[in-house]
Protein backbone atom coordinates (compact mmCIF):
# COMPACT_ATOMS: atom_id res chain seq x y z
CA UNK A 1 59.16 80.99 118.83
CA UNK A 2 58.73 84.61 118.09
CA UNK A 3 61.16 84.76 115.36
CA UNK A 4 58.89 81.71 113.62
CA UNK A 5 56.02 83.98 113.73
CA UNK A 6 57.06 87.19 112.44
CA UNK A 7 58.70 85.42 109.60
CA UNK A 8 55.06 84.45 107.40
CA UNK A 9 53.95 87.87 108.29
CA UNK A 10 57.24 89.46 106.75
CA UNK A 11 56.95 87.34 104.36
CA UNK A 12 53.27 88.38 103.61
CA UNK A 13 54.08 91.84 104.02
CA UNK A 14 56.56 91.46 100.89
CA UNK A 15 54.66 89.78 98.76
CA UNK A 16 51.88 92.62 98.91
CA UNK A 17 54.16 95.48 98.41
CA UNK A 18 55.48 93.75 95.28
CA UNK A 19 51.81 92.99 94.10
CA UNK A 20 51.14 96.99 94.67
CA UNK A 21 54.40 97.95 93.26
CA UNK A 22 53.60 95.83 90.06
CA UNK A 23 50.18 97.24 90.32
CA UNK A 24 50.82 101.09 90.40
CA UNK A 25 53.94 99.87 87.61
CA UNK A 26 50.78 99.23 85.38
CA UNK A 27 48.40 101.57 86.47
CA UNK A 28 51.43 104.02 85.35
CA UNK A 29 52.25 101.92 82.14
CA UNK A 30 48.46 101.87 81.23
CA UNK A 31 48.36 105.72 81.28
CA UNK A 32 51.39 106.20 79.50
CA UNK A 33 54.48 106.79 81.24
CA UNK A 34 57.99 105.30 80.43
CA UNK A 35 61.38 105.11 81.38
CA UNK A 36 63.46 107.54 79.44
CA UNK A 37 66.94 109.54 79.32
CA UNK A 38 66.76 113.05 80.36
CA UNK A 39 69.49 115.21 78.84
CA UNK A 40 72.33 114.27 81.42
CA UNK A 41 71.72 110.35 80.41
CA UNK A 42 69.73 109.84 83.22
CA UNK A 43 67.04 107.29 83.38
CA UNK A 44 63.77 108.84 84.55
CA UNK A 45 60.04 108.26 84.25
CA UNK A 46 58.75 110.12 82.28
CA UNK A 47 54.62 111.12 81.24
CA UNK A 48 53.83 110.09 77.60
CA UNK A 49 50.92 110.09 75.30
CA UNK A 50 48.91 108.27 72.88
CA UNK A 51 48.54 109.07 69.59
CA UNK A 52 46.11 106.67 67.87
CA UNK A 53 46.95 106.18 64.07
CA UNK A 54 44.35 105.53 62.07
CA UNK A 55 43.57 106.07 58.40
CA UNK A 56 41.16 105.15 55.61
CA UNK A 57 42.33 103.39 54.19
CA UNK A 58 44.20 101.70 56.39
CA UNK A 59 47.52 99.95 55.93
CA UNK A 60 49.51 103.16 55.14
CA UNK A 61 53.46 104.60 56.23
CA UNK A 62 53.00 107.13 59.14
CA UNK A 63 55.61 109.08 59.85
CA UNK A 64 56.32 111.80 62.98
CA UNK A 65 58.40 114.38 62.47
CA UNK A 66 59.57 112.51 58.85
CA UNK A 67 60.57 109.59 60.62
CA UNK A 68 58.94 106.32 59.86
CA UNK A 69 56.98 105.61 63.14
CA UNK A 70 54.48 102.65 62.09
CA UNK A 71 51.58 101.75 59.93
CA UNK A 72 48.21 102.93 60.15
CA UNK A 73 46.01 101.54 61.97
CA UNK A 74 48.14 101.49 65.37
CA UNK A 75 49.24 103.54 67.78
CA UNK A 76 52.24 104.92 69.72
CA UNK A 77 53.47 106.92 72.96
CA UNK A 78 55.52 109.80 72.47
CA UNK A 79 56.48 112.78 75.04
CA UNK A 80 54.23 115.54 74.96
CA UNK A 81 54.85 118.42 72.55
CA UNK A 82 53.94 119.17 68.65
CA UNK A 83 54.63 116.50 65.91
CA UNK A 84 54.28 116.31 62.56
CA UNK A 85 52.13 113.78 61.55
CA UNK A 86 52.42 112.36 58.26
CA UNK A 87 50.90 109.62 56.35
CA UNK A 88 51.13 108.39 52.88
CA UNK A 89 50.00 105.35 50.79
CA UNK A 90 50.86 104.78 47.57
CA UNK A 91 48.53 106.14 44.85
CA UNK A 92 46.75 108.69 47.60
CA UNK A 93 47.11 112.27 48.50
CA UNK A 94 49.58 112.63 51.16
CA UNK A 95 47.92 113.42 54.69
CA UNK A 96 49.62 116.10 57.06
CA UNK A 97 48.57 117.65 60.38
CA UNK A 98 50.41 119.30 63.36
CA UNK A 99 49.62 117.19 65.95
CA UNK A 100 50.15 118.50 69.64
CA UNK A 101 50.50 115.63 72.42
CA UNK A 102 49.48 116.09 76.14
CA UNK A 103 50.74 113.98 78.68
CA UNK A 104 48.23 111.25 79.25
CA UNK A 105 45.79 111.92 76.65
CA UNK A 106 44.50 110.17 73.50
CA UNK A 107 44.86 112.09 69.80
CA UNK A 108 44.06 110.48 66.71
CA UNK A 109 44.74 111.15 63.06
CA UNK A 110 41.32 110.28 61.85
CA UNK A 111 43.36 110.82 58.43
CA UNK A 112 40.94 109.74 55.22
CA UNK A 113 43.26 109.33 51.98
CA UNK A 114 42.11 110.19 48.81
CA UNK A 115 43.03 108.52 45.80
CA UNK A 116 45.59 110.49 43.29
CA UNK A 117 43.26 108.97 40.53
CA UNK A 118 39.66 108.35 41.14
CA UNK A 119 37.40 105.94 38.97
CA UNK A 120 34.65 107.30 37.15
CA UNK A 121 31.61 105.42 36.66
CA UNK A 122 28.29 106.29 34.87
CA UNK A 123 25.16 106.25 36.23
CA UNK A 124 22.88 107.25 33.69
CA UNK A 125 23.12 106.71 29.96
CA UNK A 126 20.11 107.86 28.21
CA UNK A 127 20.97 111.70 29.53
CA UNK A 128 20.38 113.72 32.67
CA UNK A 129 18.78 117.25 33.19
CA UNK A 130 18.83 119.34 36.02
CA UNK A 131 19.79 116.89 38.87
CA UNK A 132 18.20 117.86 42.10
CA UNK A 133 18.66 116.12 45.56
CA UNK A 134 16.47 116.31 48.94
CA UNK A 135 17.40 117.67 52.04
CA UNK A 136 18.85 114.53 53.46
CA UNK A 137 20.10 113.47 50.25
CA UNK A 138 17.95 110.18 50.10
CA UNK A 139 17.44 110.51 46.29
CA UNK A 140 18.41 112.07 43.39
CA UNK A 141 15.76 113.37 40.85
CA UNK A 142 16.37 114.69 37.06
CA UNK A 143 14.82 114.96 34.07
CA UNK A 144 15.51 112.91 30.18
CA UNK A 145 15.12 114.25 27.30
CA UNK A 146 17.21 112.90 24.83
CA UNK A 147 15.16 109.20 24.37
CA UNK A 148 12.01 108.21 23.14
CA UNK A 149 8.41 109.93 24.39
CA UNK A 150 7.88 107.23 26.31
CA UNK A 151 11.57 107.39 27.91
CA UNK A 152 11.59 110.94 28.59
CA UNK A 153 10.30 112.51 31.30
CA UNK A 154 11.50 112.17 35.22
CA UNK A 155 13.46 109.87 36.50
CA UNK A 156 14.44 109.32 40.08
CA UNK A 157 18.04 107.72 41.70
CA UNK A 158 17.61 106.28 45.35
CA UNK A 159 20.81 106.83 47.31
CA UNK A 160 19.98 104.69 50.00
CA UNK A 161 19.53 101.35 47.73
CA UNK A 162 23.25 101.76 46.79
CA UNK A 163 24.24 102.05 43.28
CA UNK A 164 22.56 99.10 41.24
CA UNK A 165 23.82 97.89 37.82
CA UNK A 166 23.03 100.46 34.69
CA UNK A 167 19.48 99.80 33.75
CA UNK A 168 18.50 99.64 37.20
CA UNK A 169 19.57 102.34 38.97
CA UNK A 170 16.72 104.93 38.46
CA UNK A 171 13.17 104.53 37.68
CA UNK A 172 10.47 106.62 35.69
CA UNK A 173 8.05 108.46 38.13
CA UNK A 174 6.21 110.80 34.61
CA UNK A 175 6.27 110.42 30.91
CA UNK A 176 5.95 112.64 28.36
CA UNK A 177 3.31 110.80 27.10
CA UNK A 178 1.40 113.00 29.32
CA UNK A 179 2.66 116.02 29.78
CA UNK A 180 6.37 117.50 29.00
CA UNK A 181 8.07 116.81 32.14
CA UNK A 182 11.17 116.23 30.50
CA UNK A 183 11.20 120.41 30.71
CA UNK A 184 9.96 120.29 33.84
CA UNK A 185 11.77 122.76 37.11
CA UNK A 186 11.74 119.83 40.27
CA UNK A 187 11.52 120.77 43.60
CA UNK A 188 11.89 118.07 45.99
CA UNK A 189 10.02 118.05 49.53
CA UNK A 190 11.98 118.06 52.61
CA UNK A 191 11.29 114.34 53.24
CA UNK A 192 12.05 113.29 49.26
CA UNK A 193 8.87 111.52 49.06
CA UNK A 194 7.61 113.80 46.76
CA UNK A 195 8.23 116.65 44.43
CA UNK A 196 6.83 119.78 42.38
CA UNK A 197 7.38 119.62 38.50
CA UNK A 198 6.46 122.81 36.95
CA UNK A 199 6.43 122.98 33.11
CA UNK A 200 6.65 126.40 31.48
CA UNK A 201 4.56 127.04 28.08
CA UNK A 202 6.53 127.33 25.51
CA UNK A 203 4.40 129.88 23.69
CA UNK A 204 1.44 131.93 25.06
CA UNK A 205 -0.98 130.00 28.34
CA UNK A 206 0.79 129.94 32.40
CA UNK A 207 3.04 127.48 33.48
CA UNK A 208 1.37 124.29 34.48
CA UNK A 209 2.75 122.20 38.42
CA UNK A 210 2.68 119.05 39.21
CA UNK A 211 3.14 117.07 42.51
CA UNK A 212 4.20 113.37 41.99
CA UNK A 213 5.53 110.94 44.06
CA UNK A 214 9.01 109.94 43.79
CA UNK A 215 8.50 106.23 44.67
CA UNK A 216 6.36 104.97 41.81
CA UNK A 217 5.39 105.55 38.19
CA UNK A 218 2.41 108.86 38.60
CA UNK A 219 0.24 107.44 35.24
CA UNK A 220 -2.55 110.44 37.09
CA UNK A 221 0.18 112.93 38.29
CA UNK A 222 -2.20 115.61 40.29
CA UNK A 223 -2.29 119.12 38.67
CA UNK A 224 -1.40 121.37 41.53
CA UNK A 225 -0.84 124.58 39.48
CA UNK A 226 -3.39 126.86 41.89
CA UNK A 227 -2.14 125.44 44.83
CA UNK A 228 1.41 125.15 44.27
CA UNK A 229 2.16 128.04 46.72
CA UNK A 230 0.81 127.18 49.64
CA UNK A 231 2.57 123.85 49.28
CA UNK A 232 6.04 125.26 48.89
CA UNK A 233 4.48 127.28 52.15
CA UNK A 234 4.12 123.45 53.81
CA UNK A 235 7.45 122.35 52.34
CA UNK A 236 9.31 125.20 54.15
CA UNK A 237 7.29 125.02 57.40
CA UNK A 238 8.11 121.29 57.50
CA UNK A 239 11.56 121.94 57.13
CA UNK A 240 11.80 124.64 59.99
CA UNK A 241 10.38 122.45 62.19
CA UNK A 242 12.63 119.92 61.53
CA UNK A 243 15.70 122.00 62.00
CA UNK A 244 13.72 123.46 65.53
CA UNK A 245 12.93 120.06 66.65
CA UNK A 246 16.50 118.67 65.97
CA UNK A 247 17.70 121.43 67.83
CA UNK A 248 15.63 120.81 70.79
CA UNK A 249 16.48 117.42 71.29
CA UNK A 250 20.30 119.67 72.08
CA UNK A 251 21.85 120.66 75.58
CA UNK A 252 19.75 123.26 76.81
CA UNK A 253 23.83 125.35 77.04
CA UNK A 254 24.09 124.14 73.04
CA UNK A 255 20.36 125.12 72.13
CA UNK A 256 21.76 129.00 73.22
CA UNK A 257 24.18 128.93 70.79
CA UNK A 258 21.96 128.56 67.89
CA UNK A 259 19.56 130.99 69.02
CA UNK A 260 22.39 134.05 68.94
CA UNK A 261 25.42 133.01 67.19
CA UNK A 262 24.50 129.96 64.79
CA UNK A 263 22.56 130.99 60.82
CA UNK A 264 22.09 128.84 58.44
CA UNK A 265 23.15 125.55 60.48
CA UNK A 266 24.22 122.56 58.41
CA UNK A 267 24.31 119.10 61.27
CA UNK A 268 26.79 116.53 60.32
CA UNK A 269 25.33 112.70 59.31
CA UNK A 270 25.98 112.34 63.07
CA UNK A 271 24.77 115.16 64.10
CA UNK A 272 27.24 115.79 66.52
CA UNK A 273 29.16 118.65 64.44
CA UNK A 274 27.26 121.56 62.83
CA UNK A 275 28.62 124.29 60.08
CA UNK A 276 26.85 127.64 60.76
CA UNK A 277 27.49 131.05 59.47
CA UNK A 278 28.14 133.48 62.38
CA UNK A 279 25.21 135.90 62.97
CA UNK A 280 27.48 138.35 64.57
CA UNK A 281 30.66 139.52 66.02
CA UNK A 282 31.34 137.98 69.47
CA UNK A 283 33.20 135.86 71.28
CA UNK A 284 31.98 132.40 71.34
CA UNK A 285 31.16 131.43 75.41
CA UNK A 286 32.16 128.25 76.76
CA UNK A 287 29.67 125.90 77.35
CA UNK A 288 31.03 122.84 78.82
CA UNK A 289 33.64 123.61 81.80
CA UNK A 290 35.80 122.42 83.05
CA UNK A 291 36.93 121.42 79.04
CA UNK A 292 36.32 117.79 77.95
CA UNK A 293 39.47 116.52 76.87
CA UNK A 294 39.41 116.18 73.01
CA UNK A 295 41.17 113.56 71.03
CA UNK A 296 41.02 116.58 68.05
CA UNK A 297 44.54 119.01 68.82
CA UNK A 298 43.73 121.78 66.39
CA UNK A 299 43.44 124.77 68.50
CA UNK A 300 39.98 126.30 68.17
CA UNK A 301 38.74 129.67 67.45
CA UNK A 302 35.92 131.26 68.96
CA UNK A 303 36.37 134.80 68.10
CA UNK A 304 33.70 134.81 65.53
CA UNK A 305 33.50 137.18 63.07
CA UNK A 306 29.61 137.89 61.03
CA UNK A 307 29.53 136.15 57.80
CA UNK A 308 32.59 134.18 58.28
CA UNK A 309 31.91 129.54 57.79
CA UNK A 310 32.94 127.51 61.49
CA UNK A 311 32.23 124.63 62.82
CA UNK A 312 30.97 123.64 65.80
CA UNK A 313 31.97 120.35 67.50
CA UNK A 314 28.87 119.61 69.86
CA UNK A 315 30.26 116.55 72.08
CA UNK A 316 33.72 118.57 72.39
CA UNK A 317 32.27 122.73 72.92
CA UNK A 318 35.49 123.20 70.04
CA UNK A 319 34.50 125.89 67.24
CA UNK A 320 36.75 125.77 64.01
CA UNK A 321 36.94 128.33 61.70
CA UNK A 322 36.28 127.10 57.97
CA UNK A 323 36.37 130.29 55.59
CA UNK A 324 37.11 133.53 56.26
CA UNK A 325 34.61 135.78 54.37
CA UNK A 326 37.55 138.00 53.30
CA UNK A 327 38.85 135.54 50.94
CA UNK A 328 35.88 135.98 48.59
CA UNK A 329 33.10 134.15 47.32
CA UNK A 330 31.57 131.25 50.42
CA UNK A 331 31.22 127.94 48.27
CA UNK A 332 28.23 126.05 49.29
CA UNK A 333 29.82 122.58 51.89
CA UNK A 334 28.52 119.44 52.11
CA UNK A 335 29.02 116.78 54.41
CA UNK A 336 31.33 113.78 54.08
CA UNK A 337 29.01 110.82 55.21
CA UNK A 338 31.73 109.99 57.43
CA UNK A 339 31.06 112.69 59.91
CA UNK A 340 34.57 114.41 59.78
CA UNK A 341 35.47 116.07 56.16
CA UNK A 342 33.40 117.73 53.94
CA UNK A 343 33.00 118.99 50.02
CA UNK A 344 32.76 122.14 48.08
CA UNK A 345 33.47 123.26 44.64
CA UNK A 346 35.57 126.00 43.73
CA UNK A 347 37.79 127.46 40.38
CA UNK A 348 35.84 124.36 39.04
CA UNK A 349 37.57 122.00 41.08
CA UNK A 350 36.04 119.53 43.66
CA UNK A 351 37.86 119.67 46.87
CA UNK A 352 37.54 118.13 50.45
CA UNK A 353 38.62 119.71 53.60
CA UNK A 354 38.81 118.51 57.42
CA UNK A 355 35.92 119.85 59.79
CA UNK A 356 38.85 121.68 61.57
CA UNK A 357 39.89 123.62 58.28
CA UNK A 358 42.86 121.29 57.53
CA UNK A 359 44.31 119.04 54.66
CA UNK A 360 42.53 120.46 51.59
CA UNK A 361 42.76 117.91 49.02
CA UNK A 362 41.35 118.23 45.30
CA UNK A 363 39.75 115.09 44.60
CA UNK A 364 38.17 115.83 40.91
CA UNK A 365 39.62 118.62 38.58
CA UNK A 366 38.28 116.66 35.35
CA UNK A 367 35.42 118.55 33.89
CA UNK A 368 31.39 118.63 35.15
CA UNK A 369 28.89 120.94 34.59
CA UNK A 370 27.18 123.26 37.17
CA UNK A 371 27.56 122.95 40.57
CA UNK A 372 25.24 119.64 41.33
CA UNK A 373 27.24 117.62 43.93
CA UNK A 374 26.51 114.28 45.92
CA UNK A 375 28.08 112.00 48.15
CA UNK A 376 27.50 108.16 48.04
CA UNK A 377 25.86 107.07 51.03
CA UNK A 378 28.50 104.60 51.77
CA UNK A 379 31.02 107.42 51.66
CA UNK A 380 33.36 106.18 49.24
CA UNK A 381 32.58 108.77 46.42
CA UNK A 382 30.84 111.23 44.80
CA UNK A 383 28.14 111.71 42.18
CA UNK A 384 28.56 114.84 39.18
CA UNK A 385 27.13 115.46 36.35
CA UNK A 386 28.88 115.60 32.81
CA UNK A 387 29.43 115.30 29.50
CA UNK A 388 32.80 114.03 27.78
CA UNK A 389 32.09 114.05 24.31
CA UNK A 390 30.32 117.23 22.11
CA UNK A 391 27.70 119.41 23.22
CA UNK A 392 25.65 117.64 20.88
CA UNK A 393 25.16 114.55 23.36
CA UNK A 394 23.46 114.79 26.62
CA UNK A 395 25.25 115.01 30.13
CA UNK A 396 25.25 111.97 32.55
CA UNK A 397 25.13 111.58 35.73
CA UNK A 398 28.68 109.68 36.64
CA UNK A 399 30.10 108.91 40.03
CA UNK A 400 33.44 109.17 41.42
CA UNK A 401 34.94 106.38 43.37
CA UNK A 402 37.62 107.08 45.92
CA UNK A 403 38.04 103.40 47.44
């Protein structure tokens, strides 16, 4: 009788300890550890982890430690240690990182390809002077001066409407029919919604401004020429309070950071990185302890040195070093609209760089002129200015596609 009663409870007692067994198994499994050989043969488990494979765009050969591991996007478990990460897709530069993986933690690749040969577009056709952007880089404004009177003048490119067939692209906010804005200087307000044309006299009288809106056609554009100061005075007041106010909205351990060791801060489209010049010498404190675990493994530097380019990663409390002010001249970055690379010219070439200060790639070494640079909203190129024939016919604004 007793034996019959023991026997469902054994029986129960089994059946749990194989549902927990099978339960920590994938608990265990889920977080990344295998069954491997140690170096006697011996099966062990063993800790792992995930390195998440991604790439734009996607589809292309990864490879760690130059052996063909899978195609982006996927991922993989590997023991912890450094890898070389590779990946390459035909017709794009080759992307290549030193990837360090920690035993139950997540790295990605984040890797954005660029293509060997980029297509070139124009934008304008009738000619384009002096391109000048906003702050947010909503719009692009320029002037024309190689068409008819009632052609020339300034012209204005919306970024955020995409780019629309030739014709429609850019509209006509002044003429010349009124005044020769086609020679005009722009300055754009901090918003874009509106902008200071100043024309110089080309003989003997004082220069004459302007403010016109940049979302119609000013037929009365408003003579500002006495006032013009203390508007450039509101322009840059507006903008400081922007940059205070974005701040704010910070940690109150973040918001400390750009009060001592942050000039000249430059926020990412997300606004979760910023690139900063370092106000002085010091070692960078930590902020967020104990450390969030960061799917980024480039080790960080927070030695700053004054004058030198990092960046900041906000969500992570990781600093990267960009440019050492030793190596010369600081180019002027800006952002990638996807958050994690960004541009700058230099030796006349157009280059893009990781936040973290790796995989430099040249992506335009074809001629432009001057240093006016862009990105496409959508992120999938850039827009120059430049002339391929004689210096007899005007420049263009063209953009670069790098889908």
């Amino acid at each position: 009788m007793v034996k019959h009663i023991k026997h469902p409870i054994y029986r129960t007692a089994i059946i749990l300890l194989l549902i927990t067994a099978v339960a920590i198994g994938a608990i265990a499994y889920g977080r990344g550890y295998r069954i491997a050989r140690d170096e006697t043969g011996q099966n062990i488990v063993s800790g792992t982890g995930l390195l998440v494979l991604t790439s734009i765009p996607d589809g292309a050969r990864a490879f760690v430690d130059d052996e063909l591991a899978t195609a982006t996007d996927n991922t993989v478990n590997l023991k912890p240690g450094k890898y070389v990460v590779k990946i390459e897709k035909d017709g794009y530069f080759t992307w290549q990182k030193e990837i360090e993986i920690k035993n139950e933690r997540v790295t990605e690749t984040n890797a954005l390809l660029f293509p060997k040969a980029p297509q070139l577009t124009n934008l304008t056709t009738t000619g384009a002077t002096n391109p000048v952007t906003d702050k947010e880089r909503k719009i692009v404004t320029y002037t024309v001066a190689s068409a008819s009177s009632e052609l020339n003048g300034i012209y204005v490119m919306n970024l955020n409407r995409g780019f629309l067939p030739i014709g429609d692209a850019s509209r006509q906010i002044a003429s010349n029919l009124i005044d020769t804005f086609s020679e005009a200087n722009i300055e754009v307000s901090p918003d874009g919604l509106q902008i200071l044309a100043t024309i110089q006299p080309q003989s003997s009288g004082s220069a004459r401004t302007y403010i016109l809106n940049t979302n119609e056609f000013n037929s009365s554009p408003l003579l500002v020429t006495a006032t013009a100061v203390n508007i450039r005075e509101e322009w840059l007041l507006e903008l400081q309070t922007l940059e205070s106010e974005r701040i704010k909205t910070l940690p109150r351990r973040v918001q400390g950071l750009f009060n001592r060791y942050f000039e000249s801060p430059l926020f990412s489209p997300e606004e979760d990185k910023v690139l900063y010049v370092a106000s002085i010498s010091a070692e960078l404190p930590i902020v967020v302890n104990p450390p969030i675990p960061s799917t980024n493994s480039t080790p960080e530097e927070r030695n700053l040195i004054e004058g030198n380019i990092y960046v900041y990663n906000i969500k992570d409390d990781k600093n990267y070093l960009l440019r050492d002010v030793q190596i010369g001249n600081i180019p002027k970055y800006i952002w990638h609209p996807g958050n994690s690379h960004l541009y700058y010219i230099e030796d006349r070439k157009i280059n893009a760089i990781e936040y973290d200060s790796h995989n430099t790639t040249t992506v335009y070494a074809g001629p432009f002129i001057g240093e006016f640079l862009t990105p496409s909203v959508d992120g999938t190129g850039l827009i120059i200015l430049t002339n391929f024939n004689d210096s007899s016919t005007p420049a263009n604004l063209y953009r670069l596609i790098f889908k």
